[in-house]
Every structure is written in structure tokens, then in C-alpha cells.
Protein backbone atom coordinates (compact mmCIF):
# COMPACT_ATOMS: atom_id res chain seq x y z
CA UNK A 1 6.68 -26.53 -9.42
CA UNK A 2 3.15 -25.33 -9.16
CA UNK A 3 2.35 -23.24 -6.09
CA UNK A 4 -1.05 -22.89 -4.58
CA UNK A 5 -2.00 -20.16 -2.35
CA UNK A 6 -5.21 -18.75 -0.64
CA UNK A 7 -7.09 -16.83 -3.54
CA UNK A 8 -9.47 -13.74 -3.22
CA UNK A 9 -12.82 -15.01 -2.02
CA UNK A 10 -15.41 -13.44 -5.31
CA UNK A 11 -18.17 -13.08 -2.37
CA UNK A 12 -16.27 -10.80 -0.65
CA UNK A 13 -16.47 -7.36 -1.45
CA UNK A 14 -13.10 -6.16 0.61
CA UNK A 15 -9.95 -7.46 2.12
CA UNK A 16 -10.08 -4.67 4.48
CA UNK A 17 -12.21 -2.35 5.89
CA UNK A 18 -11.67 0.31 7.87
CA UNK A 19 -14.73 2.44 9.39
CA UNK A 20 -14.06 5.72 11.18
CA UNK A 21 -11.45 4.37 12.59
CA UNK A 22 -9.29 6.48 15.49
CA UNK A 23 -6.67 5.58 17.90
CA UNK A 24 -4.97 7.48 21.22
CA UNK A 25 -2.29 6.58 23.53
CA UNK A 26 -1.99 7.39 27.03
CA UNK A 27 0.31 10.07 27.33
CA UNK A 28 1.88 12.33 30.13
CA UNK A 29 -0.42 15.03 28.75
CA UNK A 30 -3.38 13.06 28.15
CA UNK A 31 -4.71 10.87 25.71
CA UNK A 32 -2.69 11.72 22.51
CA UNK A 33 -4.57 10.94 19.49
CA UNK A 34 -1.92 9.27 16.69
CA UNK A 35 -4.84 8.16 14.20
CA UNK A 36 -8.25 10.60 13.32
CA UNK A 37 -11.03 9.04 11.69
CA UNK A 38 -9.96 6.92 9.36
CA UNK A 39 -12.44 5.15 6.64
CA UNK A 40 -10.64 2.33 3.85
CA UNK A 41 -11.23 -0.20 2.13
CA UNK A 42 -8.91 -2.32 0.08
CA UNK A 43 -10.52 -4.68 -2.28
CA UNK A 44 -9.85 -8.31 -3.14
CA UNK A 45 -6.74 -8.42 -5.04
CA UNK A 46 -5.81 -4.46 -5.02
CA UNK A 47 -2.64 -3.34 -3.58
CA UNK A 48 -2.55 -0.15 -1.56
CA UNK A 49 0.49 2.02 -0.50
CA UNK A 50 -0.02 3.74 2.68
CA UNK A 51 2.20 6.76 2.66
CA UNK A 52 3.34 9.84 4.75
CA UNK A 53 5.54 11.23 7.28
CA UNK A 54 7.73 9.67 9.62
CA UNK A 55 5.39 9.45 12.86
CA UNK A 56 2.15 9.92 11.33
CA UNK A 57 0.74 6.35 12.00
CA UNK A 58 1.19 4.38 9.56
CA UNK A 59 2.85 1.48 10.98
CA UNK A 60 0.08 2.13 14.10
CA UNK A 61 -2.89 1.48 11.59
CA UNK A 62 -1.22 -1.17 9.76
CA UNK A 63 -0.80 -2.99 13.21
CA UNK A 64 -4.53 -2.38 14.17
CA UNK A 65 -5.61 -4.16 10.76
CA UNK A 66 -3.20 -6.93 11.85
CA UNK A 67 -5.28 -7.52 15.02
CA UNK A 68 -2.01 -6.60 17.16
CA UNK A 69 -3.86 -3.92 18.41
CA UNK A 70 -7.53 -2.51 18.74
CA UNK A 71 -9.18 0.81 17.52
CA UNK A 72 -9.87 3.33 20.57
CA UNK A 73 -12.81 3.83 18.34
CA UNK A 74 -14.63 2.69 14.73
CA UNK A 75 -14.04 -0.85 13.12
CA UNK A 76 -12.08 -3.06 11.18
CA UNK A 77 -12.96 -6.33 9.38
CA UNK A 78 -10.81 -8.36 7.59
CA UNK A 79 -11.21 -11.59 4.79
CA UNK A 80 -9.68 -13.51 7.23
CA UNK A 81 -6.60 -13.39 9.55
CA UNK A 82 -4.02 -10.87 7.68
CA UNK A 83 -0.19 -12.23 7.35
CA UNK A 84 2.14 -9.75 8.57
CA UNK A 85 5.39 -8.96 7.49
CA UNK A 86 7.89 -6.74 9.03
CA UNK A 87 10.85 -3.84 8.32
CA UNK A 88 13.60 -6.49 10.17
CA UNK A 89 12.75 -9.93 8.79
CA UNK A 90 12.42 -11.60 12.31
CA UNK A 91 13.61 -14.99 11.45
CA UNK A 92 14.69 -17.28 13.91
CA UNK A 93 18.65 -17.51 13.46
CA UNK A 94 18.73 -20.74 14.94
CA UNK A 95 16.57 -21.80 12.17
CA UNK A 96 17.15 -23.12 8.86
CA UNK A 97 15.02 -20.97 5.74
CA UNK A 98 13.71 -23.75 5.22
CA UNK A 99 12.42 -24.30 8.92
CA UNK A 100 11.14 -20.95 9.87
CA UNK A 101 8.32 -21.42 6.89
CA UNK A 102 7.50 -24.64 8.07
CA UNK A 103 7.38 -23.16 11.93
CA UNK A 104 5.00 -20.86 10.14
CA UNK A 105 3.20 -23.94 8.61
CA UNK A 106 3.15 -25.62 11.81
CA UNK A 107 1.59 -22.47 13.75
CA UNK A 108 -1.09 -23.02 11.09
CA UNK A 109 -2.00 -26.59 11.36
CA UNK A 110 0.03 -28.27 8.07
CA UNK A 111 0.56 -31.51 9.00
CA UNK A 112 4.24 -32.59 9.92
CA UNK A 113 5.03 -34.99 6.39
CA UNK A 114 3.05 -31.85 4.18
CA UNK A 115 5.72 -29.10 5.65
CA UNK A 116 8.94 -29.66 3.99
CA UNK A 117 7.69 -29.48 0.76
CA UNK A 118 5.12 -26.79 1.04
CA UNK A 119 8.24 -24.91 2.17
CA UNK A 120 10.37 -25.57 -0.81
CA UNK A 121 7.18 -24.68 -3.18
CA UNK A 122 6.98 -21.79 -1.03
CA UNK A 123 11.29 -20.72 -1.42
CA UNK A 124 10.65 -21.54 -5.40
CA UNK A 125 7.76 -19.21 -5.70
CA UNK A 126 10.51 -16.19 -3.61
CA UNK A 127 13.33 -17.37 -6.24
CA UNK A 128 15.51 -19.66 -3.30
CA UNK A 129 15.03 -23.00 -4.74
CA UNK A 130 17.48 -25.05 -3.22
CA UNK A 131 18.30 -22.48 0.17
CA UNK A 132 16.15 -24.77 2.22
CA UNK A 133 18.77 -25.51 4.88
CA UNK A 134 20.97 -22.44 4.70
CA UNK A 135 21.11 -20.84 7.72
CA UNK A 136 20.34 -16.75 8.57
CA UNK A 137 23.99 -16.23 8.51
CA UNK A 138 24.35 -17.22 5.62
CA UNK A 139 22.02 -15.13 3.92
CA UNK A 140 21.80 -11.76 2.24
CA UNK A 141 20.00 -8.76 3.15
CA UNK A 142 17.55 -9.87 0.38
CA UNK A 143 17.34 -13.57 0.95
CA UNK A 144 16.41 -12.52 4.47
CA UNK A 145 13.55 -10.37 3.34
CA UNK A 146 12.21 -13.29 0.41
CA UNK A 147 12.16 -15.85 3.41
CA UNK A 148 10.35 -13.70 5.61
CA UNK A 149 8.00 -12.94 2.18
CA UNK A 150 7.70 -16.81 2.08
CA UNK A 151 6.89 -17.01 5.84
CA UNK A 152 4.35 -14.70 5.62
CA UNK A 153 2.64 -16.26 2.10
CA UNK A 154 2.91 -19.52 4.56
CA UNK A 155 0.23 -18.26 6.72
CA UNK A 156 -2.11 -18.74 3.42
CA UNK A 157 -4.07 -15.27 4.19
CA UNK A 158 -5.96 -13.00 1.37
CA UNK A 159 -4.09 -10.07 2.62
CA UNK A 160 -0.90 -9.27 3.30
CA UNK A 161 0.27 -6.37 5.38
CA UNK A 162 3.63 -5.19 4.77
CA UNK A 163 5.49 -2.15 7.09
CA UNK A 164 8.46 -1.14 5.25
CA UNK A 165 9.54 -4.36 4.59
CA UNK A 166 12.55 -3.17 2.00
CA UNK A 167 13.46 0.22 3.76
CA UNK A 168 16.98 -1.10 5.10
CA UNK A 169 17.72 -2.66 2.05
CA UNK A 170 20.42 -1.28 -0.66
CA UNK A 171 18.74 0.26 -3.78
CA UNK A 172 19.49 -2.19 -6.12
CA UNK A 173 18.07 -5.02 -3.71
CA UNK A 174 14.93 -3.42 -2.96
CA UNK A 175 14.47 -3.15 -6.87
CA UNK A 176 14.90 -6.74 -7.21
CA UNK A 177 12.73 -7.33 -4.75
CA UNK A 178 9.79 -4.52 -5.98
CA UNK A 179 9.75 -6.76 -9.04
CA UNK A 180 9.53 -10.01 -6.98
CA UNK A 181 6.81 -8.69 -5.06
CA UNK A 182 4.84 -7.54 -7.79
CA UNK A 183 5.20 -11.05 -9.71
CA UNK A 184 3.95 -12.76 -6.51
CA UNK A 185 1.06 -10.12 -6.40
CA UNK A 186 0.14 -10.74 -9.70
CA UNK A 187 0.21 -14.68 -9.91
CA UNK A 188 -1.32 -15.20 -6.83
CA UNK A 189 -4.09 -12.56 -6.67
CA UNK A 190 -3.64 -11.44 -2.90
CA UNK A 191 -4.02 -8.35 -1.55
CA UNK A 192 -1.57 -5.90 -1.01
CA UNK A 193 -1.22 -3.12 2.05
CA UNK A 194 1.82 -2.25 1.94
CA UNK A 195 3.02 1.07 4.02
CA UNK A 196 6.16 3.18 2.97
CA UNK A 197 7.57 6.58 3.36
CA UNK A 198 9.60 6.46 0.12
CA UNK A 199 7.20 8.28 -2.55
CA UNK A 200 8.70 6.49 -5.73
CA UNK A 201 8.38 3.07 -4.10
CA UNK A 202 4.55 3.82 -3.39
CA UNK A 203 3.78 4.52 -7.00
CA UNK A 204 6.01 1.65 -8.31
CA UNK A 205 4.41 -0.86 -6.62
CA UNK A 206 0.76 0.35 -5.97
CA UNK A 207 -2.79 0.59 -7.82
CA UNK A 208 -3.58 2.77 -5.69
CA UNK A 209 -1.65 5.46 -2.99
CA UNK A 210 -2.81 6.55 0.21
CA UNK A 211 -1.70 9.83 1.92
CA UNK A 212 -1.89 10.29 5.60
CA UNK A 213 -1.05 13.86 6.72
CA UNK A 214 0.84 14.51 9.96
CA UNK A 215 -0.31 13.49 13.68
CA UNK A 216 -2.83 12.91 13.99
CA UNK A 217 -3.47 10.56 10.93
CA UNK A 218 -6.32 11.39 8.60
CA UNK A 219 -6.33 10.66 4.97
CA UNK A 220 -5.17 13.75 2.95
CA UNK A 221 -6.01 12.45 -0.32
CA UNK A 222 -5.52 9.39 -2.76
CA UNK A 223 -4.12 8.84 -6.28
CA UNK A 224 -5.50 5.97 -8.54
CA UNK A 225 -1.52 4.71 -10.37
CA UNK A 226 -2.34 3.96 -14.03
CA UNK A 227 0.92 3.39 -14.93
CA UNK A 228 0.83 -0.21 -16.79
CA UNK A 229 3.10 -2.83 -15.03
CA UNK A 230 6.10 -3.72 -15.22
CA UNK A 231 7.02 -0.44 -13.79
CA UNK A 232 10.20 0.94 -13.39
CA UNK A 233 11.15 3.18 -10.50
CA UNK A 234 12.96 5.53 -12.90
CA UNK A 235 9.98 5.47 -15.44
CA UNK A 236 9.01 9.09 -15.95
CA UNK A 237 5.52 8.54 -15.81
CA UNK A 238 6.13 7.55 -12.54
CA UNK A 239 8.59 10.01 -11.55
CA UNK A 240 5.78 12.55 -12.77
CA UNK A 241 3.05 11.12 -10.30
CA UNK A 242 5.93 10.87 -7.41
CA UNK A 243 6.82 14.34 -8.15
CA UNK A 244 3.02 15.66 -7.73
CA UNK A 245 2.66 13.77 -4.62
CA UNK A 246 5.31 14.72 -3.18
CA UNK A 247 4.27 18.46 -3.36
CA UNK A 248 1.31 17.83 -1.26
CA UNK A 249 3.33 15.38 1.25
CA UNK A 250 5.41 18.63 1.70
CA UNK A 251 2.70 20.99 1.92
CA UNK A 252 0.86 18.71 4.81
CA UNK A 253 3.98 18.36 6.45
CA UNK A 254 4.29 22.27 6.75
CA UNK A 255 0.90 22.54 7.59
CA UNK A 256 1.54 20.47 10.67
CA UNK A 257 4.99 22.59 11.45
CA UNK A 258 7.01 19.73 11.26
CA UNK A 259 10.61 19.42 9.63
């Protein structure tokens, strides 16, 4: 079964855009600043790995490009609304897989007879064909994460923000799902910004990595990946590229005295 989603718009030069951004919380100190100047873009179609320390802001900027939250200074724009998909898949337990897409669907407008089967096209294109009306309970650790992945490619967005969406998963499910993800990527064109602290994961799965150095966040430096898909996470070209980034994770991390 064919499956349609939103494709890159050619007249736009970026998915995201970040300009100078910064963000601080209120704090029993003070204002506490969690994100310093950050500029980005990610381009129609590219995926990005955001990467660093635990605490560094990651999940904070991803959230800002979401629209959850707004910059204390500097911009974002956006090809549209972003979809947003969590660590914890968040479905509705009450729910069927099949009805928290079409929940999604609904939020979006899809008329009531269109739903059903925009949501099976949509559990096809995650590899559940057929686990339409299973409920939460009865699904795995990675069937929970594919749903959510189908709920959030239900929202029909160019870009997709993603905040450790396979960290509490076992190894050999979150390898599965790496491939799915980068299948999906591929035949639909989206955009990818995907954050992580696991180094190997960020060069498996990215065109392009990210580092943000301790609080506050500031972009350290980037790396342009290469490395020809269908990567492995065990490949030793990329276990040479995780290896040299994670020399200068570890040297920002002592820089900024944390352990």
C-alpha cells in the first residue's frame, strides 16, 4: 500500500532555523542561562543529530523548535508546524494503535471516514500491518515507539523532532528501529532533528552531527557523516568518527568540570 506524506517544499531553503538563539530560567540565583547563542539550520530533507552531555540543553532547544516553548532571545522559523516525538511514547493506553494515529488525524482535521485507513497506511509504512486494534498492553517496547513514530508522521509535518526517542529501548530494538527510521527518512524525504547522548547512534543515523558543550549550550563543533547508508552501528568507519567525537565530547565536558 502506497503511503503519501508531506514532502520537502523545493522553495524552501530550511526546515529549521535557528538565529542567535539563547534561553534562561528563573532560578534561586538568578536567571540561569541553559542555552548561549545558538545559530542552525537544518535543510529540507537533512537529518541532524544533536549531541552532548546530559543537562546541556538539548531536549530544551529541541522543545523551543517545537513551539513548546519560546527563545529568551534570537529566532526560530520553521517549514511549518514540527511533529514531535518523545523518549516515553505517550500513547493513550485506553487507546487502540490504531486509534491514537487517528486521534492524531483527528487533531489535524482528516475527516472521520478518511482516518481508519490513513492509519493502517500509516502502521504499514512503521512495519504493524494488521496491529490496528491491539491495545498498549499488548505491545512491545518497540511497537510502542513505531506507533508513536506513526503518530507523529500523522501530523503530516516536513520536520520531525525526535528527543531520545530509542534511549530506553534494549540494544537490539533500538537497532531495528535505527534501520526503520532511516528507511522512513529516506522514502519519504522529511527532515530529521533528532537529539541523543549516545555518540554511535548520532553517527549511525545522521548526515550531519551537532555538538553542544556543557551549560550553557553553545555549539562546540560539527561533523559532516559520509559514511554511505545502510550503516551499521558496529561499522568501523563509524566507530572511527564516534571515537574522534567522543574525544572532544570528553574534553568539553572537562572543560566545564563536570563528571
Amino acid at each position: 500500500m502506497a503511503t503519501t506524506l508531506a514532502q520537502a517544499d523545493p522553495a524552501v531553503d530550511h526546515a529549521a532555523r535557528l538565529d542567535h538563539v539563547s534561553k534562561s530560567f528563573a532560578g534561586p540565583g538568578g536567571a540561569q542561562l541553559v542555552l548561549d547563542d545558538i545559530s542552525l539550520d537544518v535543510a529540507p530533507g537533512e537529518f541532524v543529530t544533536l549531541l552532548g552531555a546530559s543537562g546541556c540543553g538539548k531536549s530544551t532547544l529541541l522543545n523551543l523548535v517545537a513551539g513548546l516553548d519560546r527563545p529568551t532571545t534570537g529566532t526560530i522559523t520553521t517549514d511549518g508546524r514540527p511533529a514531535l516525538m518523545f523518549q516515553e511514547h505517550a500513547l493513550f493506553p485506553w487507546l487502540t494503535a490504531g486509534k491514537n494515529i487517528e486521534l492524531a488525524l483527528k487533531l489535524r482535521g482528516v475527516a472521520k471516514p478518511d482516518r481508519r485507513g490513513r492509519a493502517e497506511e500509516l502502521l504499514e509504512l512503521v512495519r504493524l500491518k494488521g496491529a490496528h486494534g491491539k491495545r498498549v498492553h499488548e505491545l512491545s517496547g518497540g511497537m510502542r515507539q513505531r506507533v508513536a513514530l506513526a503518530r507523529a508522521l500523522a501530523q503530516e509535518s516536513n520536520l520531525l523532532l525526535m528527543d531520545e526517542p530509542f534511549a530506553a529501548l534494549d540494544a537490539i530494538t533500538r537497532d531495528v528501529l535505527h534501520d526503520e527510521l532511516t528507511r522512513i527518512w529516506q522514502e519519504t524525504g522529511l527532515s530529521v532533528l533528532f537529539v541523543t547522548h549516545n555518540v554511535r547512534e548520532a553517527v549511525r543515523l545522521a548526515q550531519r552531527v551537532v555538538l553542544l558543550s556543557s551549560r550553557p549550550g553553545r555549539i562546540a563543533r560539527e561533523w559532516r557523516v559520509g559514511i554511505p547508508q545502510p550503516r551499521r552501528i558496529e561499522d568501523a568507519p563509524v566507530a572511527e568518527l564516534s571515537a574522534e567525537i567522543t574525544d572532544v565530547l570528553r574534553g568539553e565536558i572537562r572543560r566545564h568540570g563536570q563528571h
